[in-house]
PDB file of N, CA and C in Angstrom:
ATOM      1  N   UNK A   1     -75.126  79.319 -11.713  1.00  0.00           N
ATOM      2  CA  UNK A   1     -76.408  79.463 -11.029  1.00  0.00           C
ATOM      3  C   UNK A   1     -76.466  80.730 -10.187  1.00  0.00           C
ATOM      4  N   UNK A   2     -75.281  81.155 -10.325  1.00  0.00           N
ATOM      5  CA  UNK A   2     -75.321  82.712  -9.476  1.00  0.00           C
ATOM      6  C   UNK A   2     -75.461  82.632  -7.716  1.00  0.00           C
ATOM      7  N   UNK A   3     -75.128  81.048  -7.214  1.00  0.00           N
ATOM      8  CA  UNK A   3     -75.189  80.935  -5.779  1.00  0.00           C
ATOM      9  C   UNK A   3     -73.417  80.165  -5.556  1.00  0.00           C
ATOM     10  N   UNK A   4     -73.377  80.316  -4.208  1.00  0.00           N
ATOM     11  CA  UNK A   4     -71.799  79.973  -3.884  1.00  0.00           C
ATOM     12  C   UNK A   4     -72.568  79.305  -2.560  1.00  0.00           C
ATOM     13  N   UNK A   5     -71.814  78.202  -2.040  1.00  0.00           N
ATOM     14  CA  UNK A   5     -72.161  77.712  -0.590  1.00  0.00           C
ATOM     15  C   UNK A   5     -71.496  78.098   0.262  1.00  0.00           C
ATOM     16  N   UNK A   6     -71.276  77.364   1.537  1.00  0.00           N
ATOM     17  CA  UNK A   6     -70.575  78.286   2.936  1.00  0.00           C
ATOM     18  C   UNK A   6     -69.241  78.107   2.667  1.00  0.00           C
ATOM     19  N   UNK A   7     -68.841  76.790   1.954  1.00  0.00           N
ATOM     20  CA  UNK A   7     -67.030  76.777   1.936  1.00  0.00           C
ATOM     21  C   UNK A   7     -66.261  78.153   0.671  1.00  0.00           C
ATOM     22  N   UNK A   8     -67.256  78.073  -0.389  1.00  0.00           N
ATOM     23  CA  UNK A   8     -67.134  79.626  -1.182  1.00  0.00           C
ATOM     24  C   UNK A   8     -67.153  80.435  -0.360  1.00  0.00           C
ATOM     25  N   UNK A   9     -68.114  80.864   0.485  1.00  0.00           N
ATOM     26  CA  UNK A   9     -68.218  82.064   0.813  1.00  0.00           C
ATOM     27  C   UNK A   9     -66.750  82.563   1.990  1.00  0.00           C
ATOM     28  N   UNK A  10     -66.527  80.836   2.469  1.00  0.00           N
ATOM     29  CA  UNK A  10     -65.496  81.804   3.501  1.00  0.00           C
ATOM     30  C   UNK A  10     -64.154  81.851   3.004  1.00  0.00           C
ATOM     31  N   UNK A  11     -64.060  80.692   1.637  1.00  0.00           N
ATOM     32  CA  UNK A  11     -62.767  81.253   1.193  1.00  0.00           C
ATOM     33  C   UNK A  11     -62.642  82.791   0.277  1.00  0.00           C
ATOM     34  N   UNK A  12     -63.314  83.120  -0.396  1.00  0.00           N
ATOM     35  CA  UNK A  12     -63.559  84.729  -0.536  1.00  0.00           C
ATOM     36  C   UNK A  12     -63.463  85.301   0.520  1.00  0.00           C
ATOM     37  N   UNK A  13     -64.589  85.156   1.637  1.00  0.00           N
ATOM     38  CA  UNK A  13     -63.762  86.091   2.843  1.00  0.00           C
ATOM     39  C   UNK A  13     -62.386  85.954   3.447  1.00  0.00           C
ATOM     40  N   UNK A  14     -61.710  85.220   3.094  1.00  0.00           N
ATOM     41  CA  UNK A  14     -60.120  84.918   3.963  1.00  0.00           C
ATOM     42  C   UNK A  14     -59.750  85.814   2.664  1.00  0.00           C
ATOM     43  N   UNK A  15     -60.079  85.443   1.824  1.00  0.00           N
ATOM     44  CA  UNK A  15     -59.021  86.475   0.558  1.00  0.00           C
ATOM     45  C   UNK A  15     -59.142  87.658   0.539  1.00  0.00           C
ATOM     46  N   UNK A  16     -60.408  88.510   0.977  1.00  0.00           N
ATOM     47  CA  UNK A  16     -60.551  89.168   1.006  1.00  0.00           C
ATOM     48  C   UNK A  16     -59.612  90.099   2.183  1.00  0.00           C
ATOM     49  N   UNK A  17     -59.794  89.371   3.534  1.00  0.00           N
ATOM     50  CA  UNK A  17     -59.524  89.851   4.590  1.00  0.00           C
ATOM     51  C   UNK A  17     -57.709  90.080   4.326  1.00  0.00           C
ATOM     52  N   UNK A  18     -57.631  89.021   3.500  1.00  0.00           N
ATOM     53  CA  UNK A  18     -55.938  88.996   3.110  1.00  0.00           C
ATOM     54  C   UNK A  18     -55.503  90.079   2.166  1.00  0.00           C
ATOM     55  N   UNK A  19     -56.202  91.073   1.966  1.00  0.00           N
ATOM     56  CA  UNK A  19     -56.033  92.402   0.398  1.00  0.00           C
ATOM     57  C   UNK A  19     -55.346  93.381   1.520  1.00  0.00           C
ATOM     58  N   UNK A  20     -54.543  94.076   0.589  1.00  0.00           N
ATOM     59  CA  UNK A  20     -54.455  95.182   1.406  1.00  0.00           C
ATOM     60  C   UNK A  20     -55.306  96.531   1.619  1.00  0.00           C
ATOM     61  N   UNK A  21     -55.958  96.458   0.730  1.00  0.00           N
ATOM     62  CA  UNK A  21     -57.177  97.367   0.709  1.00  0.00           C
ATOM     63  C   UNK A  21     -58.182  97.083   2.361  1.00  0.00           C
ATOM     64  N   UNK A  22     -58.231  95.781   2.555  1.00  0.00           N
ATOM     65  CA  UNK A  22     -58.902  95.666   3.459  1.00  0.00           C
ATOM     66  C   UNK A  22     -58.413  96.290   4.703  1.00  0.00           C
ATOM     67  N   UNK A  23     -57.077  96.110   4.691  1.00  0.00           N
ATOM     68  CA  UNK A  23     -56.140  95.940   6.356  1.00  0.00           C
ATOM     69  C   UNK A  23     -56.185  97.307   6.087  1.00  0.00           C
ATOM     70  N   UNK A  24     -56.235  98.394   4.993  1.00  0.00           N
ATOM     71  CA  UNK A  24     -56.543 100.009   5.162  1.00  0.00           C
ATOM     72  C   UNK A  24     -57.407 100.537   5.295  1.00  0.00           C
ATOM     73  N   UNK A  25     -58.661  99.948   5.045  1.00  0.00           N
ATOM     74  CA  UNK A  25     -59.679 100.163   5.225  1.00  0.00           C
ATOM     75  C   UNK A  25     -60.188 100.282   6.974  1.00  0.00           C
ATOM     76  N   UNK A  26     -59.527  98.809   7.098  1.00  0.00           N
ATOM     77  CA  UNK A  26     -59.652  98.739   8.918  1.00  0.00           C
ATOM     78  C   UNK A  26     -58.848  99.916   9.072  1.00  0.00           C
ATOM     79  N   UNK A  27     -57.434 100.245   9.259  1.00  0.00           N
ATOM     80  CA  UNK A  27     -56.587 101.366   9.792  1.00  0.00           C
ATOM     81  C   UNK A  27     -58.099 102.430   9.698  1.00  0.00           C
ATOM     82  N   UNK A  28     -57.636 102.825   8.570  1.00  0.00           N
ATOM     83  CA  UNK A  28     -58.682 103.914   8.159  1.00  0.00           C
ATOM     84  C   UNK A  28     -60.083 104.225   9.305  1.00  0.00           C
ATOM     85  N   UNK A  29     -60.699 103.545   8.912  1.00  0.00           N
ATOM     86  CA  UNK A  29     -62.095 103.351   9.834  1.00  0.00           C
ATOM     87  C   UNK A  29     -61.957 103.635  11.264  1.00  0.00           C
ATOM     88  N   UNK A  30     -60.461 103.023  12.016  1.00  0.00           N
ATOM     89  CA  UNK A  30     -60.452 102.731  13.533  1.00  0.00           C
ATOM     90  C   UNK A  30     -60.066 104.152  13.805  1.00  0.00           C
ATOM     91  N   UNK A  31     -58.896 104.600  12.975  1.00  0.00           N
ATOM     92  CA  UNK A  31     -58.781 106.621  13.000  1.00  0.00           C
ATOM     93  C   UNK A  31     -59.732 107.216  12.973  1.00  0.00           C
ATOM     94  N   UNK A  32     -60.781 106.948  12.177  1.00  0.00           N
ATOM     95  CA  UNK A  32     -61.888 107.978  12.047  1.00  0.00           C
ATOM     96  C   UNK A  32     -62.802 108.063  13.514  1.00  0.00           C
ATOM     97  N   UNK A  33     -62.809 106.620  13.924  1.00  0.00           N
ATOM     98  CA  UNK A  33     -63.967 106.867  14.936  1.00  0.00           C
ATOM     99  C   UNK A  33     -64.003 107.161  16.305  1.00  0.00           C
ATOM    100  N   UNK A  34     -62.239 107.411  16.602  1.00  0.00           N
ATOM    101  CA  UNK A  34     -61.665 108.032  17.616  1.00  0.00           C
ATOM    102  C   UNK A  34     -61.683 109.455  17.437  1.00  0.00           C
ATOM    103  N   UNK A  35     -61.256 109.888  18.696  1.00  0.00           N
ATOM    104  CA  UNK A  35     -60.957 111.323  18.638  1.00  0.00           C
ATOM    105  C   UNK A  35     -60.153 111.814  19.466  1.00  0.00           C
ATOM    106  N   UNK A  36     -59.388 112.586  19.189  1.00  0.00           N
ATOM    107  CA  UNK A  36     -57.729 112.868  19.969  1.00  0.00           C
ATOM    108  C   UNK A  36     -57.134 111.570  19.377  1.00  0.00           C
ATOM    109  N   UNK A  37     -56.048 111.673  20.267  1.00  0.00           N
ATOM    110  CA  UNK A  37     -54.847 110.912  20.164  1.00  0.00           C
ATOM    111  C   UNK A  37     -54.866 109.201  21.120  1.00  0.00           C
ATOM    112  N   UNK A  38     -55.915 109.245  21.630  1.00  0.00           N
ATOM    113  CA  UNK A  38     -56.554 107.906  22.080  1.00  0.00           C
ATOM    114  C   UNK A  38     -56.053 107.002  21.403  1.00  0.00           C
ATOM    115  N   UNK A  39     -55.586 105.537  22.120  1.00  0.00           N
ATOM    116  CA  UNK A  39     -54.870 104.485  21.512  1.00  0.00           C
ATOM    117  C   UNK A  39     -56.383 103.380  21.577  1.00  0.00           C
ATOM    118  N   UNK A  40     -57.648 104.446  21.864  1.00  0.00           N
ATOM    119  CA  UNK A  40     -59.176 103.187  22.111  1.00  0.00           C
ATOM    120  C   UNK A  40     -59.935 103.949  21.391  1.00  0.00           C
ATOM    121  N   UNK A  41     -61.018 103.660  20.531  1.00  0.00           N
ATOM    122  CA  UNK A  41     -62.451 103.912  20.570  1.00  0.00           C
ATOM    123  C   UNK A  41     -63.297 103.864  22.039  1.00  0.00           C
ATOM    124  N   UNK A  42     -63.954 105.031  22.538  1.00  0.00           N
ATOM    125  CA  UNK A  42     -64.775 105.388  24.002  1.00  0.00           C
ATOM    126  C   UNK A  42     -66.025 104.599  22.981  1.00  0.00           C
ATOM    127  N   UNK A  43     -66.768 104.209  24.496  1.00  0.00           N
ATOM    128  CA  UNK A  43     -68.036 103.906  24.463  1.00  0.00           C
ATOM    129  C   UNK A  43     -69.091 105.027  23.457  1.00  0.00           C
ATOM    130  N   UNK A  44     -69.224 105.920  24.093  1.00  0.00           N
ATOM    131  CA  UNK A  44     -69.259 107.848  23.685  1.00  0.00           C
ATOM    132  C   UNK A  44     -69.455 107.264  21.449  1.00  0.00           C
ATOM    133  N   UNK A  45     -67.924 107.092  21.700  1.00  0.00           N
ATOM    134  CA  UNK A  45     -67.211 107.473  20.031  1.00  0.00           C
ATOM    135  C   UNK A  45     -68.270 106.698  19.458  1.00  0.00           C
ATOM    136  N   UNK A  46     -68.184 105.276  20.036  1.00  0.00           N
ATOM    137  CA  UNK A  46     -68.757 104.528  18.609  1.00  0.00           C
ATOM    138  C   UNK A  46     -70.180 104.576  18.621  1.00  0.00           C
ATOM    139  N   UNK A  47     -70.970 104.560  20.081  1.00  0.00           N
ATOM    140  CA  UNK A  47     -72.303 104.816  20.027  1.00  0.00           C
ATOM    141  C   UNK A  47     -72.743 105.875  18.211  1.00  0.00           C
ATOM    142  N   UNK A  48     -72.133 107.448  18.471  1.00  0.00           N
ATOM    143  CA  UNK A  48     -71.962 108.401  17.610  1.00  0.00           C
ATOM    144  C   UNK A  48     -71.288 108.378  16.240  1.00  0.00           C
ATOM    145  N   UNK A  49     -70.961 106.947  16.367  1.00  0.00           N
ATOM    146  CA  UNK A  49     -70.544 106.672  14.521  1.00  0.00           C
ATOM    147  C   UNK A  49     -71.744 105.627  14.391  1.00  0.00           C
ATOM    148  N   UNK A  50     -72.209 104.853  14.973  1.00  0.00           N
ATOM    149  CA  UNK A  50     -73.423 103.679  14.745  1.00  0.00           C
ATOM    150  C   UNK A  50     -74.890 104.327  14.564  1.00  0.00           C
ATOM    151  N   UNK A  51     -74.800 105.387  15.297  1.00  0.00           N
ATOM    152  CA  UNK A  51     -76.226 106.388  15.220  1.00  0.00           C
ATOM    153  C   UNK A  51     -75.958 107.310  13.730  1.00  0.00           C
ATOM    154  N   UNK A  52     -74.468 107.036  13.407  1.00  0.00           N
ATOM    155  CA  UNK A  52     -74.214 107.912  12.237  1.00  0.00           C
ATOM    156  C   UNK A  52     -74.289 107.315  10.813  1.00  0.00           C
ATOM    157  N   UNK A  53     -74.746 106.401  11.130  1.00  0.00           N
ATOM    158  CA  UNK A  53     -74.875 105.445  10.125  1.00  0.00           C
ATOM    159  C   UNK A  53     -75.780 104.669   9.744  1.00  0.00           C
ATOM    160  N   UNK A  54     -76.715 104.433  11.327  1.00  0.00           N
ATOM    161  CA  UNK A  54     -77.784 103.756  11.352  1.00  0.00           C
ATOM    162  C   UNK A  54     -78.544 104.545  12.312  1.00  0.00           C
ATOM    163  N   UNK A  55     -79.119 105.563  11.774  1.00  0.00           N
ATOM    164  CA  UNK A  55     -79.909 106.606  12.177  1.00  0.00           C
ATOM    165  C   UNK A  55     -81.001 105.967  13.085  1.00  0.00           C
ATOM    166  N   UNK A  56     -81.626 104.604  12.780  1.00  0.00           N
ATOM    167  CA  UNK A  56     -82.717 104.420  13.639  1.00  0.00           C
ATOM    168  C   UNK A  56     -81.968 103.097  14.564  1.00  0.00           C
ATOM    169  N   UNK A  57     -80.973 103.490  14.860  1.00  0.00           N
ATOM    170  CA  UNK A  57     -80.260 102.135  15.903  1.00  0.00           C
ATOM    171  C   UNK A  57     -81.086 102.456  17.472  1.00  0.00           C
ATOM    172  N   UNK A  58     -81.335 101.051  17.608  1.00  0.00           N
ATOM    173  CA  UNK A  58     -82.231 101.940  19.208  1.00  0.00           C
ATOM    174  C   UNK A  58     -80.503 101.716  20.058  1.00  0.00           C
ATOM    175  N   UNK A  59     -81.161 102.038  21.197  1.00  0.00           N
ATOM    176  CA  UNK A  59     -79.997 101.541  22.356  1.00  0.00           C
ATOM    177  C   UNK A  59     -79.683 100.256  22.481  1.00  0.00           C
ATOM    178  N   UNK A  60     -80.246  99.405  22.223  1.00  0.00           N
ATOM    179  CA  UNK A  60     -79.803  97.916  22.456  1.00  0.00           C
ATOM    180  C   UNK A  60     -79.301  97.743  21.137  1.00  0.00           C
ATOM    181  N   UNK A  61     -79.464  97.885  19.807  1.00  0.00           N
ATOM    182  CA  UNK A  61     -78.489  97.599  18.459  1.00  0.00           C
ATOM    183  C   UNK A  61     -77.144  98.188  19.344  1.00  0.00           C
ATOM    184  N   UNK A  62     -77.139  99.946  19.694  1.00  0.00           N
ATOM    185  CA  UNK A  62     -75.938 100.069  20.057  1.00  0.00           C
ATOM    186  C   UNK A  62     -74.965  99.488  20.911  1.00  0.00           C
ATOM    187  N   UNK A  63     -75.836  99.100  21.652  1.00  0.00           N
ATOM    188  CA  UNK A  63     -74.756  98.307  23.278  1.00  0.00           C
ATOM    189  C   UNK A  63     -74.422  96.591  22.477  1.00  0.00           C
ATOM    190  N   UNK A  64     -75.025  96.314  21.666  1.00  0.00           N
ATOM    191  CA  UNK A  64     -75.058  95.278  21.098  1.00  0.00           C
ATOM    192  C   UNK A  64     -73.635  95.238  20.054  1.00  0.00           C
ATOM    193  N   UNK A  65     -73.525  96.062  19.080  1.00  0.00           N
ATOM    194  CA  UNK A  65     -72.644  96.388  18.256  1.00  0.00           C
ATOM    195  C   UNK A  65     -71.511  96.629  18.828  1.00  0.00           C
ATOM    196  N   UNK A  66     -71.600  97.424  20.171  1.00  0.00           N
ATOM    197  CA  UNK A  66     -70.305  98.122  20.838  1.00  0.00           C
ATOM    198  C   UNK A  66     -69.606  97.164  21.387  1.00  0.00           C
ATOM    199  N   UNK A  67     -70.613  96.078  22.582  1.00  0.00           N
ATOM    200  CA  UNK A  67     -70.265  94.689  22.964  1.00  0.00           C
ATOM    201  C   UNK A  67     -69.528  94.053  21.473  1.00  0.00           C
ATOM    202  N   UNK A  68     -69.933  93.946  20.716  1.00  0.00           N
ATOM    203  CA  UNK A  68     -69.334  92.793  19.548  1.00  0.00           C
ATOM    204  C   UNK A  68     -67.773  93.678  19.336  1.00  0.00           C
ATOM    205  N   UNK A  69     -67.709  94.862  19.032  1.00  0.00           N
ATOM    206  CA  UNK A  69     -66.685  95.223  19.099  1.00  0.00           C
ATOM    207  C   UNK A  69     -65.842  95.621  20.145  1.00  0.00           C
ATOM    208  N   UNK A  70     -66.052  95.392  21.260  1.00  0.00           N
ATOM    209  CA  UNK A  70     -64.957  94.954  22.638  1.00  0.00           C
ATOM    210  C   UNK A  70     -65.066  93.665  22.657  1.00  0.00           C
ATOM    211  N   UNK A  71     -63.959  93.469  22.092  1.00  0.00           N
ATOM    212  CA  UNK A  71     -63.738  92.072  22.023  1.00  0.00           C
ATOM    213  C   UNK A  71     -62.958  91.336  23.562  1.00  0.00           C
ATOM    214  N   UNK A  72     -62.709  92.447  24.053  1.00  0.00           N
ATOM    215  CA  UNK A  72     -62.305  91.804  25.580  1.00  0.00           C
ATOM    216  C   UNK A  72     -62.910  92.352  26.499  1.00  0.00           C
ATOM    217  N   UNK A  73     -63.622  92.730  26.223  1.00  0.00           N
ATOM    218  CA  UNK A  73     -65.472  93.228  27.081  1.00  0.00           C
ATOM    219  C   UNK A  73     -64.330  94.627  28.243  1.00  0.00           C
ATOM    220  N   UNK A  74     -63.255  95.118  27.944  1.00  0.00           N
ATOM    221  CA  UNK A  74     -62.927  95.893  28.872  1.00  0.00           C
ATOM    222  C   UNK A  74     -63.970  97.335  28.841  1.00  0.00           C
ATOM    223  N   UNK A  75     -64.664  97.223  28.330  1.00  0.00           N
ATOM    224  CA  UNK A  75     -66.017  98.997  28.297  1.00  0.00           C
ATOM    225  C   UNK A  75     -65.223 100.186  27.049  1.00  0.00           C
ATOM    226  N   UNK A  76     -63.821  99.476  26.424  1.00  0.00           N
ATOM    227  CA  UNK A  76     -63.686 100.516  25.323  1.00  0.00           C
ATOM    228  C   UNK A  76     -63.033  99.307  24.179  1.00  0.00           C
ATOM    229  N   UNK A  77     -62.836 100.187  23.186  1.00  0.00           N
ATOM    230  CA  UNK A  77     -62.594  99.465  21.449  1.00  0.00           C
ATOM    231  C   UNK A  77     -61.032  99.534  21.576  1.00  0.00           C
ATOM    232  N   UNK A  78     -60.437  98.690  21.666  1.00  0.00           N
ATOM    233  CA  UNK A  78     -58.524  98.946  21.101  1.00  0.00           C
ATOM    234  C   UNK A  78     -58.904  98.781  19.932  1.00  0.00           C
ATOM    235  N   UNK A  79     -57.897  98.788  19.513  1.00  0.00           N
ATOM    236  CA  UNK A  79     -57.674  98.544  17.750  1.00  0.00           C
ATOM    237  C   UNK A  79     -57.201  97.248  17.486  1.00  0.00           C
ATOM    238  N   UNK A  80     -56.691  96.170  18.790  1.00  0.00           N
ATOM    239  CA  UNK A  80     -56.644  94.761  18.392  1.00  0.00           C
ATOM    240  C   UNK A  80     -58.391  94.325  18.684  1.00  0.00           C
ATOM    241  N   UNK A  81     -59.066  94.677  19.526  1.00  0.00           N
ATOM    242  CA  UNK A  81     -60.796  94.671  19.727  1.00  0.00           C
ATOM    243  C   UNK A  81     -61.271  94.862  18.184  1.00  0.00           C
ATOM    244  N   UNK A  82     -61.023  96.073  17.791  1.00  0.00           N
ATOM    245  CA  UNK A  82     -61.839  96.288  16.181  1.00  0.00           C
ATOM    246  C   UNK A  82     -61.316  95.330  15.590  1.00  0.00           C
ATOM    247  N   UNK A  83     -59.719  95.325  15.277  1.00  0.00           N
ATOM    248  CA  UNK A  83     -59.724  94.206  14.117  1.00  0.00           C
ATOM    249  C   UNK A  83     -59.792  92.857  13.785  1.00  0.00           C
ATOM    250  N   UNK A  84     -59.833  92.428  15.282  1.00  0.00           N
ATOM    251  CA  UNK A  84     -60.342  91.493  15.398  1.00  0.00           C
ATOM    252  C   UNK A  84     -61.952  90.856  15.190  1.00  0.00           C
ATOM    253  N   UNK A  85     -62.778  91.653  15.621  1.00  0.00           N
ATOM    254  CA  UNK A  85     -64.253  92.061  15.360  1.00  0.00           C
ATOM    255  C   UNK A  85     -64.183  91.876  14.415  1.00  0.00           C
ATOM    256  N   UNK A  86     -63.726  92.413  13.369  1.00  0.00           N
ATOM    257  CA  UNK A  86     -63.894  92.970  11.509  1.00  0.00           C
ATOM    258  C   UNK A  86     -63.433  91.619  10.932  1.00  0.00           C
ATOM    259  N   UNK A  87     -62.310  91.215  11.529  1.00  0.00           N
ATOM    260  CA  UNK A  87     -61.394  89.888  10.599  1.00  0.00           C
ATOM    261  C   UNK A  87     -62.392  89.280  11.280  1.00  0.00           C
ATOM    262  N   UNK A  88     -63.389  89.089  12.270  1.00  0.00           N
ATOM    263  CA  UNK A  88     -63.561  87.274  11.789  1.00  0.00           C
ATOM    264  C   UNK A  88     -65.614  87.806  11.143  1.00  0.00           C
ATOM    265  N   UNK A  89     -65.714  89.008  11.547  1.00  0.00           N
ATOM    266  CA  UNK A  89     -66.956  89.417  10.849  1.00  0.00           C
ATOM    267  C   UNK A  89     -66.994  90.498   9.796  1.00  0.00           C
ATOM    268  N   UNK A  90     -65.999  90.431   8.813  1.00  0.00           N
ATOM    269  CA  UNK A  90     -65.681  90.855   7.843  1.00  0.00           C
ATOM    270  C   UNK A  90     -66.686  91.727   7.084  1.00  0.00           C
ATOM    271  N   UNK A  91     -68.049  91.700   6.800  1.00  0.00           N
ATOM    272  CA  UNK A  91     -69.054  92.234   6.585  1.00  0.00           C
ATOM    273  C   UNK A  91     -69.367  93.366   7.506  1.00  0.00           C
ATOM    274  N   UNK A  92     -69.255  93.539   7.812  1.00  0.00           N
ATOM    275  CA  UNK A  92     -69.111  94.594   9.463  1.00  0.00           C
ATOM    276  C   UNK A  92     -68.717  96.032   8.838  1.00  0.00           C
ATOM    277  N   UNK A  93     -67.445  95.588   8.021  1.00  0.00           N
ATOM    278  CA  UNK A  93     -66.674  96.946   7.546  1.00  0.00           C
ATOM    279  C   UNK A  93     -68.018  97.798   6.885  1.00  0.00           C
ATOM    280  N   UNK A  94     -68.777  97.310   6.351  1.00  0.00           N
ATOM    281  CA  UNK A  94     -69.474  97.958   5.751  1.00  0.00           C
ATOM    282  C   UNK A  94     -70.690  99.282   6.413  1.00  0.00           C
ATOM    283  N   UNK A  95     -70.741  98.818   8.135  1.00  0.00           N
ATOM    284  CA  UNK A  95     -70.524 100.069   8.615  1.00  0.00           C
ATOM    285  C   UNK A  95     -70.287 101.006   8.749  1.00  0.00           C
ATOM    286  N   UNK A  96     -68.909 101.068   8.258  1.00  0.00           N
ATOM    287  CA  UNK A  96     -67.799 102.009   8.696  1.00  0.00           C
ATOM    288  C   UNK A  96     -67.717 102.766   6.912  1.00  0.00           C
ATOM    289  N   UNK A  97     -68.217 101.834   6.264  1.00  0.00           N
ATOM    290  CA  UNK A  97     -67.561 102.836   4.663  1.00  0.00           C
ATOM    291  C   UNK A  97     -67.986 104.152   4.732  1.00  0.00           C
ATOM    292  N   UNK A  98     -69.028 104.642   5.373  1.00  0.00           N
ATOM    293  CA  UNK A  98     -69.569 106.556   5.716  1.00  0.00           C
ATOM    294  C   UNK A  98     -68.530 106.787   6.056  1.00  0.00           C
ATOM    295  N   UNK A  99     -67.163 106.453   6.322  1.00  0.00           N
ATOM    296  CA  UNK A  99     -66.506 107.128   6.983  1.00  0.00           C
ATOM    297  C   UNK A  99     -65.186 106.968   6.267  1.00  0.00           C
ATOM    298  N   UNK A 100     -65.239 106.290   5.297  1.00  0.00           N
ATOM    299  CA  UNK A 100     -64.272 106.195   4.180  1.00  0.00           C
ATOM    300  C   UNK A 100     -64.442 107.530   2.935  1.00  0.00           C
ATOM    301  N   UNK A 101     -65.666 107.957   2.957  1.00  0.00           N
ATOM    302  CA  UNK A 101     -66.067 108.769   1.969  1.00  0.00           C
ATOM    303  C   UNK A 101     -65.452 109.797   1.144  1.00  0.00           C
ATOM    304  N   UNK A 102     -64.277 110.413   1.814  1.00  0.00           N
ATOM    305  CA  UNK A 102     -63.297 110.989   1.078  1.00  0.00           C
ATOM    306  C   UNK A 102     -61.900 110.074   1.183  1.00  0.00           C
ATOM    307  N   UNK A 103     -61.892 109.173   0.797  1.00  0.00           N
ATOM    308  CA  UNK A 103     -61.150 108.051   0.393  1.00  0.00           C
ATOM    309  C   UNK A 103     -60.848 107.296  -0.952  1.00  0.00           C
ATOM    310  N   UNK A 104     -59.506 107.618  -1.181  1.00  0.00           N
ATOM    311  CA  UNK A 104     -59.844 107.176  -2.808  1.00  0.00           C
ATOM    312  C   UNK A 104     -58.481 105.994  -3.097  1.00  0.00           C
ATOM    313  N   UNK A 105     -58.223 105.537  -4.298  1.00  0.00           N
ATOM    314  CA  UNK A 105     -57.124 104.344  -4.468  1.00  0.00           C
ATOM    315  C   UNK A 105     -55.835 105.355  -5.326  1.00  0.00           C
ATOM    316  N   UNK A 106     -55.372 105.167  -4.911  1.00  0.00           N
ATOM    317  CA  UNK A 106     -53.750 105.745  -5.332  1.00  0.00           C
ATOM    318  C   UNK A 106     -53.412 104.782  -6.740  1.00  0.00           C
ATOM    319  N   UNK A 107     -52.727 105.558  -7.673  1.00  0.00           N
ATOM    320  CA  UNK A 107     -52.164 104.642  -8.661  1.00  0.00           C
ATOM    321  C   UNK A 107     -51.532 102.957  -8.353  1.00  0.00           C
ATOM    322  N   UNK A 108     -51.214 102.886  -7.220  1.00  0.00           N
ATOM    323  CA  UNK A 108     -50.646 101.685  -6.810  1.00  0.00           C
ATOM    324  C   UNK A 108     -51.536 100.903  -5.843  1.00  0.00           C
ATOM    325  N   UNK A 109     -52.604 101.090  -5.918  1.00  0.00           N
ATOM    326  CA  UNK A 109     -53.491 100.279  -5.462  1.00  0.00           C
ATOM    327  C   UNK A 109     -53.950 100.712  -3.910  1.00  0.00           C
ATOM    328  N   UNK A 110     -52.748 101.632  -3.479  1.00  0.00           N
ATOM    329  CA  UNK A 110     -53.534 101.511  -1.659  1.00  0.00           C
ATOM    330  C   UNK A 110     -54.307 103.172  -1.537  1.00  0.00           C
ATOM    331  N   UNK A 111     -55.182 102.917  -0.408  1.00  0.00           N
ATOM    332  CA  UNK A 111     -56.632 103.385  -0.097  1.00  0.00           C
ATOM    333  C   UNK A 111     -55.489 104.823   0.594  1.00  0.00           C
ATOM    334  N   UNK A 112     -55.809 106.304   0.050  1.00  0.00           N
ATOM    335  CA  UNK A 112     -55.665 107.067   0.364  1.00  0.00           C
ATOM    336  C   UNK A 112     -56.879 108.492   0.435  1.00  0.00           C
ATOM    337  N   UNK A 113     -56.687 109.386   1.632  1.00  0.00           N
ATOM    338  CA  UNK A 113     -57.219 110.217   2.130  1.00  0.00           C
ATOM    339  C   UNK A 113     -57.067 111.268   1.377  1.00  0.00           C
ATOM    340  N   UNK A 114     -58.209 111.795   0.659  1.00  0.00           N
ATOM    341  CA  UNK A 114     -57.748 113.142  -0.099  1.00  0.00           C
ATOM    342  C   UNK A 114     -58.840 114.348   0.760  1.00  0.00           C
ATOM    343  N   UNK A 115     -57.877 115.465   0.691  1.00  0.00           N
ATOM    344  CA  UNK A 115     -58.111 116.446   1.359  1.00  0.00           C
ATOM    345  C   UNK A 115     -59.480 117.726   0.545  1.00  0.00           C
TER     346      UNK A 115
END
């Protein structure tokens, strides 16, 4: 019938979240949207990847999105904040694929950066 219900849908998402493609994808994404050597995504950063992606985000999508991804409301993104965000709202990544764009799969399956 071409439909799946909610217990389909979240066991695909656990499998999914379980690929390794995914867990590089996150790496991937959380590098890109920093800058320097920062162990956080700034408020600043991600506003400027969400406007980069969603050109007509007003200010409240952004503070909205940024909130969902401080996951411990401290005012910046760690990288346990993002992946946590992403693993339990998995659809999310799809944000971030603009920023995968020179990203390709290696003979052995994992997600590499070509220059």
């Amino acid at each position: 019938t071409g439909k799946i219900d909610f217990k389909q849908f979240l066991l695909a998402s656990t499998k999914i979240m379980k690929q390794p493609l995914f867990q590089r994808a996150l790496e991937l994404s959380f590098a890109r949207c920093r800058t320097g050597s920062l162990d956080h995504i700034s408020q600043k950063e991600i506003a400027e990847v969400i406007r980069g992606v969603i050109p007509n985000a007003t200010d409240v999508d952004v503070r909205e999105l940024s909130a969902l991804l401080d996951v411990d409301g401290d005012g910046r993104i760690s990288k346990q904040d993002f992946f946590n965000c992403l693993t339990r709202n998995p659809l999310l990544i799809a944000l971030f694929s603009p920023l995968l764009n020179n990203i390709s799969h290696s003979s052995n399956g994992i997600l590499e950066e070509t220059v």
